[in-house]
Every structure is written in C-alpha cells, then in structure tokens.
C-alpha atoms as a PDB file:
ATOM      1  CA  UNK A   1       0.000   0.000   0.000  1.00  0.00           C
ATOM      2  CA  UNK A   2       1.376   3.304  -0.797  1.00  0.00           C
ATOM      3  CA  UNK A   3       1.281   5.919   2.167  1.00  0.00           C
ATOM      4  CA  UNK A   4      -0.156   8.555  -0.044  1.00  0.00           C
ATOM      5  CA  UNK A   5      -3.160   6.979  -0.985  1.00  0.00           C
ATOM      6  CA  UNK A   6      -3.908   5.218   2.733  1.00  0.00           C
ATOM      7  CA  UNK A   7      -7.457   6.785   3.897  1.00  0.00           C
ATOM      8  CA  UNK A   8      -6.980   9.680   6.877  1.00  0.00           C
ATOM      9  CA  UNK A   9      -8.747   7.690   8.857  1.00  0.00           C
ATOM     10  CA  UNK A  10      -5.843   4.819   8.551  1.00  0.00           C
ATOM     11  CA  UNK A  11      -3.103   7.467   9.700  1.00  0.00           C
ATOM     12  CA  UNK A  12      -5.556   8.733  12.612  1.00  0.00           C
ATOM     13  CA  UNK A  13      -5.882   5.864  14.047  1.00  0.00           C
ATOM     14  CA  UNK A  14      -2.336   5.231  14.176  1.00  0.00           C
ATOM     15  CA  UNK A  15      -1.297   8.212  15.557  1.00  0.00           C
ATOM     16  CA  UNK A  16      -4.221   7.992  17.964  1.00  0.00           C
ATOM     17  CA  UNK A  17      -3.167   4.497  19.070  1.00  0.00           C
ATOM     18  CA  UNK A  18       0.589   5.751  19.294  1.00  0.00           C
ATOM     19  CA  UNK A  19      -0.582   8.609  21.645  1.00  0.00           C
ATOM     20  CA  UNK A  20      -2.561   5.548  23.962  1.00  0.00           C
ATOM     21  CA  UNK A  21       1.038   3.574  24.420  1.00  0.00           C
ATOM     22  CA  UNK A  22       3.689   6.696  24.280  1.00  0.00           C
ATOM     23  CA  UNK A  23       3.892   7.105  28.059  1.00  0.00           C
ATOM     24  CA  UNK A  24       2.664   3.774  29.818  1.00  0.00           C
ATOM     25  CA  UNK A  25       3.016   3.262  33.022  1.00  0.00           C
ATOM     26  CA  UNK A  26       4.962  -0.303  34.155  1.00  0.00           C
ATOM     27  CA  UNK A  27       1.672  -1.524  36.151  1.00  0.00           C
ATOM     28  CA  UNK A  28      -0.812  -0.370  34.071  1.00  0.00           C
ATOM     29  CA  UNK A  29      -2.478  -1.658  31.227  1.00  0.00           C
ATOM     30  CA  UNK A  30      -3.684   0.447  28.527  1.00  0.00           C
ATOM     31  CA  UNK A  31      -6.840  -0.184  26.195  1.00  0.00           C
ATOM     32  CA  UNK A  32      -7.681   1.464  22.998  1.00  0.00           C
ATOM     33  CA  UNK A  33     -10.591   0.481  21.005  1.00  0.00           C
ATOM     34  CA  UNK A  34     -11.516   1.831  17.718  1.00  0.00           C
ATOM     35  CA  UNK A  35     -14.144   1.024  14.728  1.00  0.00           C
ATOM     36  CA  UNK A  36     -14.189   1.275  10.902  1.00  0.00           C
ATOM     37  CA  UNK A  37     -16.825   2.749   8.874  1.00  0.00           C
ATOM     38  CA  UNK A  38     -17.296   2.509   5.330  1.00  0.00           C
ATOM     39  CA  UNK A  39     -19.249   5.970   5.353  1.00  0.00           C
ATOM     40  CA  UNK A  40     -17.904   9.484   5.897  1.00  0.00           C
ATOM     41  CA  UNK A  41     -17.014  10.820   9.098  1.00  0.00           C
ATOM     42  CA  UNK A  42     -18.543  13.990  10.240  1.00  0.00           C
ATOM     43  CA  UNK A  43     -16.357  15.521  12.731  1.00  0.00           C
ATOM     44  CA  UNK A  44     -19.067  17.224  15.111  1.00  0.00           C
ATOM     45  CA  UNK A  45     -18.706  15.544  18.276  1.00  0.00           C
ATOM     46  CA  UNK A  46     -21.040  13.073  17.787  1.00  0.00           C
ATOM     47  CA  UNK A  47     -20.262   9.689  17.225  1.00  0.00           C
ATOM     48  CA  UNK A  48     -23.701   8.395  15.643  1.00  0.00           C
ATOM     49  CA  UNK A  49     -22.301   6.864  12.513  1.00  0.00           C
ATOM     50  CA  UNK A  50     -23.121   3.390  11.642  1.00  0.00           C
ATOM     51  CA  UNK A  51     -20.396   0.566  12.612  1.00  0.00           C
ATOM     52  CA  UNK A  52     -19.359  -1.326   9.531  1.00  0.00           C
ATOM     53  CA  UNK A  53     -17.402  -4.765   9.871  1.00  0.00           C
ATOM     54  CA  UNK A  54     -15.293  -6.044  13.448  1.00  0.00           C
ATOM     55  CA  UNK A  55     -11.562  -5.499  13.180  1.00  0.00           C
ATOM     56  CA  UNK A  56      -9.140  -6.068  15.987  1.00  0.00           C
ATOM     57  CA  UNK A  57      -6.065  -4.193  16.530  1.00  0.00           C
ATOM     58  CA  UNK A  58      -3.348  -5.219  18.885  1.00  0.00           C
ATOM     59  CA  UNK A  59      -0.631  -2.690  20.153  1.00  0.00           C
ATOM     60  CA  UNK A  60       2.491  -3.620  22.050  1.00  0.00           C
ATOM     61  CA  UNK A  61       6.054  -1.869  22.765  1.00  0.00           C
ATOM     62  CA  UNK A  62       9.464  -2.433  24.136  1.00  0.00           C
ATOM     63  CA  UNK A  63      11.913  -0.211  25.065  1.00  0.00           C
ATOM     64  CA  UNK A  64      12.784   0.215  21.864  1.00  0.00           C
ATOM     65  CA  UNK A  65       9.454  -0.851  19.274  1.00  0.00           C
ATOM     66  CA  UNK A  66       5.801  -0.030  19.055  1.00  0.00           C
ATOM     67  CA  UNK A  67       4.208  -2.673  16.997  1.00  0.00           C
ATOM     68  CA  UNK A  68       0.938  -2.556  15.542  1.00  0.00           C
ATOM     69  CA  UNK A  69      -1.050  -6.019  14.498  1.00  0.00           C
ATOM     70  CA  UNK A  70      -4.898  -5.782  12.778  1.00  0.00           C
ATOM     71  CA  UNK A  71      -6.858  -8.859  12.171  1.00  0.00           C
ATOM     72  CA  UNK A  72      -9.519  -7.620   9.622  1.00  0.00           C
ATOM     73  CA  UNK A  73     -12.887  -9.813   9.245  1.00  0.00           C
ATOM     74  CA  UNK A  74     -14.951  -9.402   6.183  1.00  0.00           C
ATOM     75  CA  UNK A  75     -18.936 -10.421   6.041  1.00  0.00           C
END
C-alpha cells in the first residue's frame, strides 16, 4: 500500500493508538478500542455513525518498538 493513498482515517488511528502507548506506566495496562466505517465521518462531536465490519487491533512496545497487528474480518 502506498502511504499517499492510505485513507486519513488509517493514519488517525495510528497516531491515535501511538498517543494511547507513548507514556505507559509499568503496572498499568492500557486499552484502545476503535471502529471502521465505510461511510464518511462527520467531525461534530457526535459519534452516531453506523459501525461497519469487526476489526481487531493489537498494540504492544518495548523499550525500543511499538508494533501494531490488525486482524480484519470481512462479512
């Protein structure tokens, strides 16, 4: 995939999930949960958009990593 063309919503989400893990704290666990929609996202404060399809991302670090896993399911 070429970085230009990946959807803002793609790079969001990664820099939102980076911002979750940046500063953790050794005892406490950190959760970040997001959802993908297939429709335009009106940002108004309101999140009434419809939820499209389950995907499942899994963040973990070292001291020196952050890695990023999705398991994408499709109807």
């Amino acid at each position: 995939m070429n970085f230009s063309t990946m959807p803002w919503s793609v790079w969001m989400l990664m820099i939102t999930l980076f911002n979750v893990t940046g500063q953790p704290q050794a005892s406490q666990k950190r959760t970040a949960y997001a959802h993908w929609t297939e429709t335009p996202v009106m940002v108004d404060g309101r999140l009434s958009e419809p939820a499209s399809e389950q995907t499942v991302v899994r963040v973990l670090f070292d001291a020196q990593k952050l890695y990023i896993g999705f398991e994408c399911f499709d109807s």
